[in-house]
N, C-alpha and C. Protein backbone atom coordinates (compact mmCIF):
# COMPACT_ATOMS: atom_id res chain seq x y z
N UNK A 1 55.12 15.10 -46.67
CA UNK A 1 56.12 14.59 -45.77
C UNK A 1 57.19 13.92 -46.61
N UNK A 2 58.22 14.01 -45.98
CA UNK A 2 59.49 13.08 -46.74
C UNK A 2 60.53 12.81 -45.83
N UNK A 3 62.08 11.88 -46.77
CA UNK A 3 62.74 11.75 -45.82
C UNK A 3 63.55 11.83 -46.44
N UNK A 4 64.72 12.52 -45.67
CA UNK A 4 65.69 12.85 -46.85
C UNK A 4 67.22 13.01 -46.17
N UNK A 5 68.78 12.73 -46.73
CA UNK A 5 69.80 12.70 -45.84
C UNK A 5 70.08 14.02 -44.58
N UNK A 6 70.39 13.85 -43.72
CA UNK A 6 71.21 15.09 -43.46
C UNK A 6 72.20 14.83 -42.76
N UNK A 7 73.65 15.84 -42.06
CA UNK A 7 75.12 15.58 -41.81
C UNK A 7 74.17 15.05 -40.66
N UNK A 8 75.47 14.34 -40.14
CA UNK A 8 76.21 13.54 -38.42
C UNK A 8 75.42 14.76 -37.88
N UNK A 9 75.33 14.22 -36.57
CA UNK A 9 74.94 15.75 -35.70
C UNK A 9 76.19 15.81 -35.00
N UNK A 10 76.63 16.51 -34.10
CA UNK A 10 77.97 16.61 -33.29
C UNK A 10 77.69 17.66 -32.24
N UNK A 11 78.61 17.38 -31.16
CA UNK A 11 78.74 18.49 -29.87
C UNK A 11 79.16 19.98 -30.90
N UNK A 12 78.11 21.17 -30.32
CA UNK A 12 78.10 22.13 -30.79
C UNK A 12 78.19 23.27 -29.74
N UNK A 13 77.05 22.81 -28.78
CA UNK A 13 77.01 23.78 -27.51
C UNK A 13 77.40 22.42 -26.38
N UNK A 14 78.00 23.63 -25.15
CA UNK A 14 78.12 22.71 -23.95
C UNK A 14 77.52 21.98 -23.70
N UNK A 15 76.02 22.02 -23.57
CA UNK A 15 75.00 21.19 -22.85
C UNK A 15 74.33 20.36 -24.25
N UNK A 16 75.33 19.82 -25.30
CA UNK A 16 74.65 19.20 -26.28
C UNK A 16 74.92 17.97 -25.55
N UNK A 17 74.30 16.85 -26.41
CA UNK A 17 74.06 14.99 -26.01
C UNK A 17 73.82 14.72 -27.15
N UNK A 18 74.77 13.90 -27.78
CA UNK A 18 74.69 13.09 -29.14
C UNK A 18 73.72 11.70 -28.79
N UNK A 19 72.69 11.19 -28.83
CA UNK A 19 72.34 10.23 -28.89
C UNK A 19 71.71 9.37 -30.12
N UNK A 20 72.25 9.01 -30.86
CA UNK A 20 71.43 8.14 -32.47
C UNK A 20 70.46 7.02 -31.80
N UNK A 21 69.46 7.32 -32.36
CA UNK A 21 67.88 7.04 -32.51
C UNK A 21 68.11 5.78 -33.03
N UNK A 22 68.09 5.08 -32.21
CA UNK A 22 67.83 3.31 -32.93
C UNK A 22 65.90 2.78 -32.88
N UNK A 23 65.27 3.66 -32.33
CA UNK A 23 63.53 3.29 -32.12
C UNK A 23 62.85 4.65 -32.24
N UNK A 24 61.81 4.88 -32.67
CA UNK A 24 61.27 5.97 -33.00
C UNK A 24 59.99 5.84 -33.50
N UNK A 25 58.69 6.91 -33.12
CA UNK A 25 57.34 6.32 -33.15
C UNK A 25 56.39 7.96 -33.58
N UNK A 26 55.69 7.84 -34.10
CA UNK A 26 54.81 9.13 -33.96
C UNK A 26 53.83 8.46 -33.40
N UNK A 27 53.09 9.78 -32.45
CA UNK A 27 51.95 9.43 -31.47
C UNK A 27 50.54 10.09 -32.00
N UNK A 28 49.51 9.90 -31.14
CA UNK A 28 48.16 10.18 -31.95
C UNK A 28 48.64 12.22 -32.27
N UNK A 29 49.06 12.66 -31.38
CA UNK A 29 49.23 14.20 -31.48
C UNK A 29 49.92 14.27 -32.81
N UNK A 30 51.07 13.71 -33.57
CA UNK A 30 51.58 13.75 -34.71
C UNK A 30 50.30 13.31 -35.81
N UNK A 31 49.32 13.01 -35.62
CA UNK A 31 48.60 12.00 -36.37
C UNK A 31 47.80 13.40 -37.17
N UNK A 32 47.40 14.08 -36.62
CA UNK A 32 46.78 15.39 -36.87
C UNK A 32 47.61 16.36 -38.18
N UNK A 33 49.07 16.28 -38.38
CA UNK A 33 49.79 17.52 -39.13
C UNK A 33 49.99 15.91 -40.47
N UNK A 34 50.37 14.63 -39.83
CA UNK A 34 50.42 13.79 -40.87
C UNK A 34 49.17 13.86 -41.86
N UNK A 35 48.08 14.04 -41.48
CA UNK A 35 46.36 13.90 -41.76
C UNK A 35 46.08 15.22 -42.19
N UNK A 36 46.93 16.46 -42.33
CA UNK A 36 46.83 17.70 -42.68
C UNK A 36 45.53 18.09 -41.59
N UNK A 37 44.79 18.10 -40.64
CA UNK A 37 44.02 18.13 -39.84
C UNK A 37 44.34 19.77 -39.08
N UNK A 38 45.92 19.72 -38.85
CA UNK A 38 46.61 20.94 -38.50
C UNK A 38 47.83 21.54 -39.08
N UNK A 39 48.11 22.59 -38.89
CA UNK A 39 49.69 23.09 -39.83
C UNK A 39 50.77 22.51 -39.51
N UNK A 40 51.72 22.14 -40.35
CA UNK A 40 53.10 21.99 -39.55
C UNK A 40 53.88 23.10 -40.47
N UNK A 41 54.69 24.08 -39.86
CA UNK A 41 55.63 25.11 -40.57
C UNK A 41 56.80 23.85 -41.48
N UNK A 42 57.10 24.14 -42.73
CA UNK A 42 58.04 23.25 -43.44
C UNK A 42 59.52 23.64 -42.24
N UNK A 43 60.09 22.06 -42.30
CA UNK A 43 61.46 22.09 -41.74
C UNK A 43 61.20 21.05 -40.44
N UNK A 44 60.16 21.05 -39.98
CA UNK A 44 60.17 20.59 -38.63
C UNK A 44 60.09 18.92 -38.60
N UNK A 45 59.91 18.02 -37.60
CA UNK A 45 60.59 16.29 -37.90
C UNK A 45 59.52 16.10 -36.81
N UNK A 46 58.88 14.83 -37.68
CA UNK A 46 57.97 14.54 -37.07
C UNK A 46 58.81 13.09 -36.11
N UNK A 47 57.99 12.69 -34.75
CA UNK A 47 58.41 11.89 -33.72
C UNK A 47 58.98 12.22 -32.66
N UNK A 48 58.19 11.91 -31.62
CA UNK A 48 58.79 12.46 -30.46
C UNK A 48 59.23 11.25 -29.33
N UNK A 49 59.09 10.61 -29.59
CA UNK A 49 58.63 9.19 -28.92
C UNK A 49 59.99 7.95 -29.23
N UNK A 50 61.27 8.55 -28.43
CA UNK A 50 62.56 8.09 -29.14
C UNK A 50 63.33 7.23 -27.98
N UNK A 51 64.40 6.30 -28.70
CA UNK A 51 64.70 5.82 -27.84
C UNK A 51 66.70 5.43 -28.71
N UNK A 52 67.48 5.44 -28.00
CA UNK A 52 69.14 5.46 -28.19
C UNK A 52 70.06 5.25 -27.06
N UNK A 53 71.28 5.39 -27.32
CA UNK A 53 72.16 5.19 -26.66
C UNK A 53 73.05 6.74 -26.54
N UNK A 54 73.06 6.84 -24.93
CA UNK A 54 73.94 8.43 -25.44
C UNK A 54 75.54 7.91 -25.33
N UNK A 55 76.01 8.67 -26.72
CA UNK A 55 77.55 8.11 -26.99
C UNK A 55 78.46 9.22 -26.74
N UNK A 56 78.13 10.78 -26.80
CA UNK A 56 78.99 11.68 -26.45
C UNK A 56 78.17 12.94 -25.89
N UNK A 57 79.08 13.62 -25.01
CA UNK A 57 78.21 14.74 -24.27
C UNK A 57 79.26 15.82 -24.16
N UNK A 58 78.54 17.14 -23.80
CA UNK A 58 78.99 18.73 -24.31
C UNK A 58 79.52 18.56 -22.90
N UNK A 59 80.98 19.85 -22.45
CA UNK A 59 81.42 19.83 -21.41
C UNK A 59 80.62 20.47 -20.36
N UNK A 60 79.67 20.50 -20.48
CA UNK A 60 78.77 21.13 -19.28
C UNK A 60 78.35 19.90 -18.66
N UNK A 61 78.31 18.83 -19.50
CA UNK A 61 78.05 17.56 -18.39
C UNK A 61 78.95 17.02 -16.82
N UNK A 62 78.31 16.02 -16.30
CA UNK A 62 79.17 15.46 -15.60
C UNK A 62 78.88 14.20 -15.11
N UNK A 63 80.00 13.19 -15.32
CA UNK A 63 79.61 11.24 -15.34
C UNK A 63 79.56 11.63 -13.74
């Protein structure tokens, strides 16, 4: 496992939602690929368990 930079994310498709991750947690199900117990394919980000502010949204939205 590691952690390493990557770009800004940004509106790409209509129905994107920029939200930056200010809280973030892995749960017992992550605990298994951390523990090598199961595979994880390289590339994929562990945490599912998130919490932010949404600051910009794709035009498919609507306030």
């Amino acid at each position: 496992m590691q952690v390493k930079e990557v770009p800004d994310a940004r509106i790409e498709r209509p129905a994107d939602v920029l939200v930056p991750v200010t809280t973030t947690n892995i749960r017992g199900s992550d605990l298994h690929m951390c523990e090598g117990r199961t595979d994880l394919e390289a590339g994929r980000w562990f945490g599912h368990e998130n919490m932010g502010q949404v600051i910009e949204v794709g035009e498919a939205w609507t306030r």
